[in-house]
Protein backbone atom coordinates (compact mmCIF):
# COMPACT_ATOMS: atom_id res chain seq x y z
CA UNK A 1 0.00 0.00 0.00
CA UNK A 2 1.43 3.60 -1.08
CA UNK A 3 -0.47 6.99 0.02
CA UNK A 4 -3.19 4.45 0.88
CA UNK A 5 -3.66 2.74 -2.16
CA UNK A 6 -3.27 -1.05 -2.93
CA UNK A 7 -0.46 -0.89 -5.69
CA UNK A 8 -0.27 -5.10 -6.19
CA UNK A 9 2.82 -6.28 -7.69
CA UNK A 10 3.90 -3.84 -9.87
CA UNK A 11 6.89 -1.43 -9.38
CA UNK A 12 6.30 2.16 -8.36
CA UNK A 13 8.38 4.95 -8.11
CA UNK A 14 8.66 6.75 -4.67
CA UNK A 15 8.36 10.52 -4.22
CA UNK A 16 9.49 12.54 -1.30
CA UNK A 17 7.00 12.35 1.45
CA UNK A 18 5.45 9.00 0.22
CA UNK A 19 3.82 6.65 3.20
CA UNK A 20 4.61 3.22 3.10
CA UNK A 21 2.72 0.44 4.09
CA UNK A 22 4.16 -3.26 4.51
CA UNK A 23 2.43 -6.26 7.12
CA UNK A 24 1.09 -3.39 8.65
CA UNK A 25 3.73 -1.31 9.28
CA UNK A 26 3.95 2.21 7.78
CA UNK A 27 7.08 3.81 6.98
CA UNK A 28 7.19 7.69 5.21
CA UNK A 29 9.70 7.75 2.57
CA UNK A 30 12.15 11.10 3.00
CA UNK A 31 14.84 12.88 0.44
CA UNK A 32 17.36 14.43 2.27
């Protein structure tokens, strides 16, 4: 799950700021 939508098995590209979801654990991805 990205930004709270079910993405399946295809590849996505991450943007600054995106939320992560795995097993139920969220995770925001950050550019530094």
């Amino acid at each position: 799950i990205i930004n709270g939508k079910p993405i399946g098995a295809q590849a996505y590209a991450l943007s600054n700021h995106d939320e992560i979801e795995v097993l139920g654990v969220k995770m925001e991805f950050c550019l530094d």
